[in-house]
Every structure is written in C-alpha cells, then in structure tokens.
PDB file of N, CA and C in Angstrom:
ATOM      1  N   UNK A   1     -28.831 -41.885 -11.119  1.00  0.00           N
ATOM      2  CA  UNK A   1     -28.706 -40.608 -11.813  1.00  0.00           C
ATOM      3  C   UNK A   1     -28.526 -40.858 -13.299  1.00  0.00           C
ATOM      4  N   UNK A   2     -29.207 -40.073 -14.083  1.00  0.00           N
ATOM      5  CA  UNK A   2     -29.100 -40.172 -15.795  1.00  0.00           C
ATOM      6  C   UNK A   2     -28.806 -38.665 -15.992  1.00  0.00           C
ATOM      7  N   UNK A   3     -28.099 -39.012 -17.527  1.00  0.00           N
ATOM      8  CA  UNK A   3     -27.556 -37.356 -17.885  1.00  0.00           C
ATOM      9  C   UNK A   3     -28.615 -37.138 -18.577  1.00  0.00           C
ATOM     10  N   UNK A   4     -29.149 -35.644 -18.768  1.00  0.00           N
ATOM     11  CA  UNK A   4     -29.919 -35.531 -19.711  1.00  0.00           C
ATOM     12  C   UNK A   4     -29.934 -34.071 -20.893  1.00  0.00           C
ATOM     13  N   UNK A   5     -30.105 -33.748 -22.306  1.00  0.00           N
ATOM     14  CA  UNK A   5     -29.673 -33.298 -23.273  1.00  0.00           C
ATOM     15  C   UNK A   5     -30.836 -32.777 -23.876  1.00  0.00           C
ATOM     16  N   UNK A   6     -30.435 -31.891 -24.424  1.00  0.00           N
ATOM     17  CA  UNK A   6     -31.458 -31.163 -25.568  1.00  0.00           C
ATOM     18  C   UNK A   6     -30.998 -31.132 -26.956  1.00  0.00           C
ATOM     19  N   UNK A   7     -31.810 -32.073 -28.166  1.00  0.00           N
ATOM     20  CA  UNK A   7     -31.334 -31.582 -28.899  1.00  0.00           C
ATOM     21  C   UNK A   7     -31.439 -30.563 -30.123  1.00  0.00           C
ATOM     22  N   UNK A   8     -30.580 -29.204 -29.727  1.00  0.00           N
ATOM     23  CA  UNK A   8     -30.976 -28.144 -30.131  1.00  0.00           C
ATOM     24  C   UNK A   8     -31.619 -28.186 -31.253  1.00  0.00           C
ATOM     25  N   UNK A   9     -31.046 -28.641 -32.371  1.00  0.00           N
ATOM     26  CA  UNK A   9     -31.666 -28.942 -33.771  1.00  0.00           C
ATOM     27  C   UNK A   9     -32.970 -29.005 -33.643  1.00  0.00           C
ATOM     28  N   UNK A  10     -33.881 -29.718 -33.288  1.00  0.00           N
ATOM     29  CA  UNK A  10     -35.301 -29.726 -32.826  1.00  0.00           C
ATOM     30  C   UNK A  10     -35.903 -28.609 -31.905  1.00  0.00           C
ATOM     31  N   UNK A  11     -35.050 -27.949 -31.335  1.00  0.00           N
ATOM     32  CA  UNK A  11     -35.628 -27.191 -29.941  1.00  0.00           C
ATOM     33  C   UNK A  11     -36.861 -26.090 -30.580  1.00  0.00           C
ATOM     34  N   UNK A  12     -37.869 -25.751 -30.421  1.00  0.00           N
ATOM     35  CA  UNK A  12     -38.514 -24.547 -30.931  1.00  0.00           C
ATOM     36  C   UNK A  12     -38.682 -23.247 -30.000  1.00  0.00           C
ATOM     37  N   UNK A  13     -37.599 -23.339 -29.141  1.00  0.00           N
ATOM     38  CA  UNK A  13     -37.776 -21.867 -28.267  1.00  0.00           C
ATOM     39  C   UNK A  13     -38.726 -21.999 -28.169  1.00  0.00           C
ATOM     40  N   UNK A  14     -39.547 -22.748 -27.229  1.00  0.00           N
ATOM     41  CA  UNK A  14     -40.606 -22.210 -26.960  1.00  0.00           C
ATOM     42  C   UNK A  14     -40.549 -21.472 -24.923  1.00  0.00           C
ATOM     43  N   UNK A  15     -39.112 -21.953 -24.624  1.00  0.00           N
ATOM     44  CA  UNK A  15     -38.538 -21.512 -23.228  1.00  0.00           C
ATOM     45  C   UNK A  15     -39.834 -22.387 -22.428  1.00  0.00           C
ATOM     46  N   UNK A  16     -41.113 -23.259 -22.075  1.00  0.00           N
ATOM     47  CA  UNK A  16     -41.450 -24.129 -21.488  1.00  0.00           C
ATOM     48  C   UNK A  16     -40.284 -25.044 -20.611  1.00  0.00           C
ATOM     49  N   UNK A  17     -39.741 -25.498 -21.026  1.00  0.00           N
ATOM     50  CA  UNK A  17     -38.503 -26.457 -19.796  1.00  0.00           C
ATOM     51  C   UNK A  17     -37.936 -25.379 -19.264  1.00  0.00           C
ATOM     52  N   UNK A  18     -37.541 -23.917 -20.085  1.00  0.00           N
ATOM     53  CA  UNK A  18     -36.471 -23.234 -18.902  1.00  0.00           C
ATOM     54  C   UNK A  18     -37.637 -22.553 -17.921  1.00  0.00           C
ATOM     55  N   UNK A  19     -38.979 -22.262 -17.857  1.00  0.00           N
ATOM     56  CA  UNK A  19     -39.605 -21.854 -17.446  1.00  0.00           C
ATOM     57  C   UNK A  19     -40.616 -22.568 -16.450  1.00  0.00           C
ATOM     58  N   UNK A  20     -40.489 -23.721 -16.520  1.00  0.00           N
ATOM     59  CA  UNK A  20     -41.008 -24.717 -15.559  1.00  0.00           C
ATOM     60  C   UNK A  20     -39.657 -25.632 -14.619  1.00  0.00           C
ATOM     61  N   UNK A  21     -38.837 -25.279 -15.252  1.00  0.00           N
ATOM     62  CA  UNK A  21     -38.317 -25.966 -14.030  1.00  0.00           C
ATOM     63  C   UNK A  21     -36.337 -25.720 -14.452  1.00  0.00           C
ATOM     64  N   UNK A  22     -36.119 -24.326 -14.001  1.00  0.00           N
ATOM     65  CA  UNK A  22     -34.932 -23.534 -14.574  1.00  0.00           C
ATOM     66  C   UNK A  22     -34.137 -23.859 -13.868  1.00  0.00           C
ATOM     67  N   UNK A  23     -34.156 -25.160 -12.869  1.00  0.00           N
ATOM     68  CA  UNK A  23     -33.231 -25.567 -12.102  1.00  0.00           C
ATOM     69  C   UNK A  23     -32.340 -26.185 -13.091  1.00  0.00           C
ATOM     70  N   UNK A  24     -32.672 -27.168 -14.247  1.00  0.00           N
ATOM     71  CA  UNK A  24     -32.017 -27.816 -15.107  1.00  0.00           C
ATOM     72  C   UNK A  24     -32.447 -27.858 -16.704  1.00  0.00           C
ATOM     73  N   UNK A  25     -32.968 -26.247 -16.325  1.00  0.00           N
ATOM     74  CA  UNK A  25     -32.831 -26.138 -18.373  1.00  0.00           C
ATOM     75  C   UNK A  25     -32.734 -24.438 -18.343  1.00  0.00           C
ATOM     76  N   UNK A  26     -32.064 -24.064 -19.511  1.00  0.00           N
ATOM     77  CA  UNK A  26     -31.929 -22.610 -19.346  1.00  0.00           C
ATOM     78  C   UNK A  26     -32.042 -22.492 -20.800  1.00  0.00           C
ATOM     79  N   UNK A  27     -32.012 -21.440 -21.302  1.00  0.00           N
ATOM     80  CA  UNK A  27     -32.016 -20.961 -22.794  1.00  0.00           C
ATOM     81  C   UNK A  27     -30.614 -20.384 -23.239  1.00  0.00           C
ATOM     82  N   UNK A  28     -29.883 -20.839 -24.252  1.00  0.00           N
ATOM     83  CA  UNK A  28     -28.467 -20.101 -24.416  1.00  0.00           C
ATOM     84  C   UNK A  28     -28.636 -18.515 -25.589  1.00  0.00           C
ATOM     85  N   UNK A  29     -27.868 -18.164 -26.189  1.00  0.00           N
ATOM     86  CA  UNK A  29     -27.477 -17.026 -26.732  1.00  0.00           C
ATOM     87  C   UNK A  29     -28.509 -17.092 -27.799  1.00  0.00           C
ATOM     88  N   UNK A  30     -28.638 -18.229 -28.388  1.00  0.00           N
ATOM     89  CA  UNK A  30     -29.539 -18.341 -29.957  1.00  0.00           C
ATOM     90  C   UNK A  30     -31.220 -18.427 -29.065  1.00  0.00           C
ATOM     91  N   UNK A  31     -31.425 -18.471 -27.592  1.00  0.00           N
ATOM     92  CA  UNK A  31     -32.385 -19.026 -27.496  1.00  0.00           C
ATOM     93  C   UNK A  31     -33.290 -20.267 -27.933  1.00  0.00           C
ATOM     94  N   UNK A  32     -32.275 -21.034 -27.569  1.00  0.00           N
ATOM     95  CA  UNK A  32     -32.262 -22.486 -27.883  1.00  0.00           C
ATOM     96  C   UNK A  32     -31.927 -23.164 -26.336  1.00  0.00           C
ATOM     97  N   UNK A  33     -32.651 -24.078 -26.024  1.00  0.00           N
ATOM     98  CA  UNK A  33     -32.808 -24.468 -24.434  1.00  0.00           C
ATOM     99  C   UNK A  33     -31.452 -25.559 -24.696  1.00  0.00           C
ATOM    100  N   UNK A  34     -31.318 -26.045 -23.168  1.00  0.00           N
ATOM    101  CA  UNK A  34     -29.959 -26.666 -22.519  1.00  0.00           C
ATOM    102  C   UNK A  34     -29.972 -26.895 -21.583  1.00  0.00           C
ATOM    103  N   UNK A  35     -29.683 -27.775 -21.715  1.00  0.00           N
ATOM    104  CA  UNK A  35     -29.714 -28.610 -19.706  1.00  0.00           C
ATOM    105  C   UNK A  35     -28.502 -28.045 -19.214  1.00  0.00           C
ATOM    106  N   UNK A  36     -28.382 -27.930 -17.874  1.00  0.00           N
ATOM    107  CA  UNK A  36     -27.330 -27.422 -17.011  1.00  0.00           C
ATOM    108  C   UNK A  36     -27.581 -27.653 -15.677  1.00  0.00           C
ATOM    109  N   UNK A  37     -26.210 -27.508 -14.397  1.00  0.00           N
ATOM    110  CA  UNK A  37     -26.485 -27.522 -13.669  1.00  0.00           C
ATOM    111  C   UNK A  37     -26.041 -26.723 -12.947  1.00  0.00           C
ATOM    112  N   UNK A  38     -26.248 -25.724 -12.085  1.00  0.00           N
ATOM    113  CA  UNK A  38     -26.020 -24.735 -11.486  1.00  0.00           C
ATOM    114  C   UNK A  38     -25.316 -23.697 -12.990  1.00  0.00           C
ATOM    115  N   UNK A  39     -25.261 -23.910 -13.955  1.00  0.00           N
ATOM    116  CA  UNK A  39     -24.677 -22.975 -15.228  1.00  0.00           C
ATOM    117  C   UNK A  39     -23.826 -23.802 -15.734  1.00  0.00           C
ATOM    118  N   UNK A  40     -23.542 -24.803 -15.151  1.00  0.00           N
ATOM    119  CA  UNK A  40     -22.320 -26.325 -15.779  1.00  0.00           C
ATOM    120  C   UNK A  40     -22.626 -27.049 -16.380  1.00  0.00           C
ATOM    121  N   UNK A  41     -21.893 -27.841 -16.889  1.00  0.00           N
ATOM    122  CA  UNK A  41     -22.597 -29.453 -17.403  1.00  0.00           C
ATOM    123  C   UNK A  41     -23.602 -28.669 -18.448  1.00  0.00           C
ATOM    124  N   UNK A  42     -23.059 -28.144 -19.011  1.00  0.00           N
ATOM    125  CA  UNK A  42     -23.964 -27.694 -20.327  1.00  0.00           C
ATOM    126  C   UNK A  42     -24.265 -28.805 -21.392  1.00  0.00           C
ATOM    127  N   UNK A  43     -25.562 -28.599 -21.407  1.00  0.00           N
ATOM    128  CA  UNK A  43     -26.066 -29.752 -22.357  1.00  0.00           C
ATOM    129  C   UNK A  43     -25.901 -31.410 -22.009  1.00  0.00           C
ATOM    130  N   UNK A  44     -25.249 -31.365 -20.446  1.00  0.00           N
ATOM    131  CA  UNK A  44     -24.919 -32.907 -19.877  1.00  0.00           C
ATOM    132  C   UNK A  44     -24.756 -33.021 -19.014  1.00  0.00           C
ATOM    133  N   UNK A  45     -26.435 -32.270 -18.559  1.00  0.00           N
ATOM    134  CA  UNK A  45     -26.767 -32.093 -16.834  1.00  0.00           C
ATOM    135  C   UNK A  45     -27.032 -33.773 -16.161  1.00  0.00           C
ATOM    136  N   UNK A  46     -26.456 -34.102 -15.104  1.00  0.00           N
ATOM    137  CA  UNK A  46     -26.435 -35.118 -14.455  1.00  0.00           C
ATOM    138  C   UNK A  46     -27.625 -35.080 -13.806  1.00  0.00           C
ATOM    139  N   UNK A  47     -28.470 -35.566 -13.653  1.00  0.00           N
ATOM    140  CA  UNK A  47     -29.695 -35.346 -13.004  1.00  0.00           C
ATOM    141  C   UNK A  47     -30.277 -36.450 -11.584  1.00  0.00           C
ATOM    142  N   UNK A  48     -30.276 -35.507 -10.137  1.00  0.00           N
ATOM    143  CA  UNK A  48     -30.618 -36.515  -9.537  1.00  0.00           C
ATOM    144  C   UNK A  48     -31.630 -37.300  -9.145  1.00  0.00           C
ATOM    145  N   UNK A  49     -31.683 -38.532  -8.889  1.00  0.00           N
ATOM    146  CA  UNK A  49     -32.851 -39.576  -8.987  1.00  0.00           C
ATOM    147  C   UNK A  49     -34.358 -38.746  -8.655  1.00  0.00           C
ATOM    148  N   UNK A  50     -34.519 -37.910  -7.262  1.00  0.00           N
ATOM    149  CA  UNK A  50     -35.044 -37.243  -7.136  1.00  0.00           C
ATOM    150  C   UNK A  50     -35.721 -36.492  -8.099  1.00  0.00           C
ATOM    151  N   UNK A  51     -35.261 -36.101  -9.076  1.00  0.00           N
ATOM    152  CA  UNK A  51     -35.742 -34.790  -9.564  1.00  0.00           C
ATOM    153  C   UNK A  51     -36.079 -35.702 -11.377  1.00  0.00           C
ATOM    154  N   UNK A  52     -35.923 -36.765 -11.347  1.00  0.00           N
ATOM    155  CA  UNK A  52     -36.155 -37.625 -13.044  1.00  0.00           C
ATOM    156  C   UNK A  52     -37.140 -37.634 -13.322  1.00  0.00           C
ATOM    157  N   UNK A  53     -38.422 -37.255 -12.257  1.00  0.00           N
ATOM    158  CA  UNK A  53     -39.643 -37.417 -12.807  1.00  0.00           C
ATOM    159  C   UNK A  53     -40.212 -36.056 -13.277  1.00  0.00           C
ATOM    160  N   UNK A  54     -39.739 -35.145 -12.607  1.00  0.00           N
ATOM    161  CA  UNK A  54     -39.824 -33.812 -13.179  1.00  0.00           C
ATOM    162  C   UNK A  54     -38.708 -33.538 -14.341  1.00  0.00           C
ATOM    163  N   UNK A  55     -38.058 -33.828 -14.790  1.00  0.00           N
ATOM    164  CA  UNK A  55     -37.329 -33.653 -15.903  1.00  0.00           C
ATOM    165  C   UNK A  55     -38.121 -35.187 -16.797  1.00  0.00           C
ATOM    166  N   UNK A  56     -38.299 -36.029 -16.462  1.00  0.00           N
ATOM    167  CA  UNK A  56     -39.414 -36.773 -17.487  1.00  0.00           C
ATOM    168  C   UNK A  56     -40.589 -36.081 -17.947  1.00  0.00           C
ATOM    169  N   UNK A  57     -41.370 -35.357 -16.911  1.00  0.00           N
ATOM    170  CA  UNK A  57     -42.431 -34.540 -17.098  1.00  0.00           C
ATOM    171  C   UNK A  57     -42.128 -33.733 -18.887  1.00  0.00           C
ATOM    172  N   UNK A  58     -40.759 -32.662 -18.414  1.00  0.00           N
ATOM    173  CA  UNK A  58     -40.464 -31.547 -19.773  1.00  0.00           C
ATOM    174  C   UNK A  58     -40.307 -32.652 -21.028  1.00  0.00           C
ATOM    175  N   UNK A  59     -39.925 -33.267 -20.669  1.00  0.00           N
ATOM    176  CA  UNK A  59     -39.527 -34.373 -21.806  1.00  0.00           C
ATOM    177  C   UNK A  59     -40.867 -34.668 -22.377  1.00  0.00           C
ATOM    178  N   UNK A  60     -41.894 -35.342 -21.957  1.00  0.00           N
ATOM    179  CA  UNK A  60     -43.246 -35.590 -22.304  1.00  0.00           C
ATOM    180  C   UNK A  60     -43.351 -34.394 -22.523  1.00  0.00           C
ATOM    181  N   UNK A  61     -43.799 -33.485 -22.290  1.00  0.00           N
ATOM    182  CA  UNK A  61     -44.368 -32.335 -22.673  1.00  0.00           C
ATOM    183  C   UNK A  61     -43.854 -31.124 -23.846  1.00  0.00           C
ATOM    184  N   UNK A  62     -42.611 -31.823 -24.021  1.00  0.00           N
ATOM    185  CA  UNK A  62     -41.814 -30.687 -25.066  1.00  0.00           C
ATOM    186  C   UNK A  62     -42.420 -30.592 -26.594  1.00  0.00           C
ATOM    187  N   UNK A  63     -42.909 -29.590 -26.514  1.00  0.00           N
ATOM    188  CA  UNK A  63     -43.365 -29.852 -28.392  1.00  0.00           C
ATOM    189  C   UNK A  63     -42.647 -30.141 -29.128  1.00  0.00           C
ATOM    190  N   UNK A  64     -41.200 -30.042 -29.059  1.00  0.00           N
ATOM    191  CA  UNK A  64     -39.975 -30.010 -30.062  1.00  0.00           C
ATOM    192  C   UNK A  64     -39.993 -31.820 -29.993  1.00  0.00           C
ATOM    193  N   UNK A  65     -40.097 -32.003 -29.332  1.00  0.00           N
ATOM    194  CA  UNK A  65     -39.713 -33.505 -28.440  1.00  0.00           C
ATOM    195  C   UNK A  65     -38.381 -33.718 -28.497  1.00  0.00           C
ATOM    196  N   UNK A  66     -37.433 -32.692 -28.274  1.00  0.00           N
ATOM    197  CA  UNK A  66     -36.280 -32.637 -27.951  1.00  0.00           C
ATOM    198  C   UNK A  66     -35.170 -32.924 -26.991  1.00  0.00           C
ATOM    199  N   UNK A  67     -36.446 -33.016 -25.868  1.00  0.00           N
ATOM    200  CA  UNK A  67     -35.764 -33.576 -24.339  1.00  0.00           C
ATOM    201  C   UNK A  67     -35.393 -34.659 -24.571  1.00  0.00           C
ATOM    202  N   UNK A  68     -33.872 -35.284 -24.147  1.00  0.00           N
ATOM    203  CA  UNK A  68     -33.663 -36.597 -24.164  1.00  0.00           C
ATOM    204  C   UNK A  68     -32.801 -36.775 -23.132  1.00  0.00           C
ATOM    205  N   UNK A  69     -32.560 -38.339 -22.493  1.00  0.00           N
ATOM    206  CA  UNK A  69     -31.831 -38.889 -21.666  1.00  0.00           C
ATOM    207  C   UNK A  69     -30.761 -39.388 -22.775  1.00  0.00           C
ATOM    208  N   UNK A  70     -29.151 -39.117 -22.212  1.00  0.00           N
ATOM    209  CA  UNK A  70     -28.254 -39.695 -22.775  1.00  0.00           C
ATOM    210  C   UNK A  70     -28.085 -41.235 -22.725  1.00  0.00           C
ATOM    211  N   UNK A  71     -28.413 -42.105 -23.604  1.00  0.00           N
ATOM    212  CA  UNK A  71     -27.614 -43.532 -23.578  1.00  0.00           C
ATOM    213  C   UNK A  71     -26.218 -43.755 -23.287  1.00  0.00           C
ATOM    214  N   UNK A  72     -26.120 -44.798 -22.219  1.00  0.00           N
ATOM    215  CA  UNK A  72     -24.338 -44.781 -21.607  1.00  0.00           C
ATOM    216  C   UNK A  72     -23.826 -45.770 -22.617  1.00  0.00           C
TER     217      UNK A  72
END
C-alpha cells in the first residue's frame, strides 16, 4: 500500500480524477481535487495494492501533473 496526494497548487480543476475514479479523489470547497478515503485521510489516502494501477492511471493522465505518491 502507498499513500497518495494532490498537489493542490498545481491542480487545474479540471475534476478528471474525481470523475473517473471518485472512490479516491473528490474535489474540496475551492474545487481543487484530494485524495480521500471513504471522506478521510484527506489528501493522505492510503491506497490499496489493488487499486495502484488505477490511481497510477489519474496520475499519468492528470494535466496538472499533480497526482503524486507520498515518499516514506
């Protein structure tokens, strides 16, 4: 499992990650995306092994290129 982060500063709302896969990205108040999990772990969604290649996917694909995995 890796945590993984958005960082807002870069984000361009474009809602793509919360809209492809809103299990672990949502958009907050500014409309600025955020990883989460079930509404927790804001911004330091734990992500399981299962699901890294689809959260690699948003990552490749983010125009902002904002998606990132946290370094431990």
């Amino acid at each position: 499992m890796r945590k993984a982060y958005v960082d807002k500063d870069n984000c361009t709302s474009c809602n793509q990650c919360a809209d492809n896969l809103p299990k672990y990205f949502m958009m907050d108040e500014d409309d600025v995306s955020q990883t989460h999990i079930g509404g927790t772990s804001i911004n330091d969604a734990m992500i399981p092994d299962e699901d890294e290649k689809k959260v690699q996917k948003e990552m490749d694909e983010c125009p902002g290129e904002c998606i990132h995995w946290k370094k431990n």
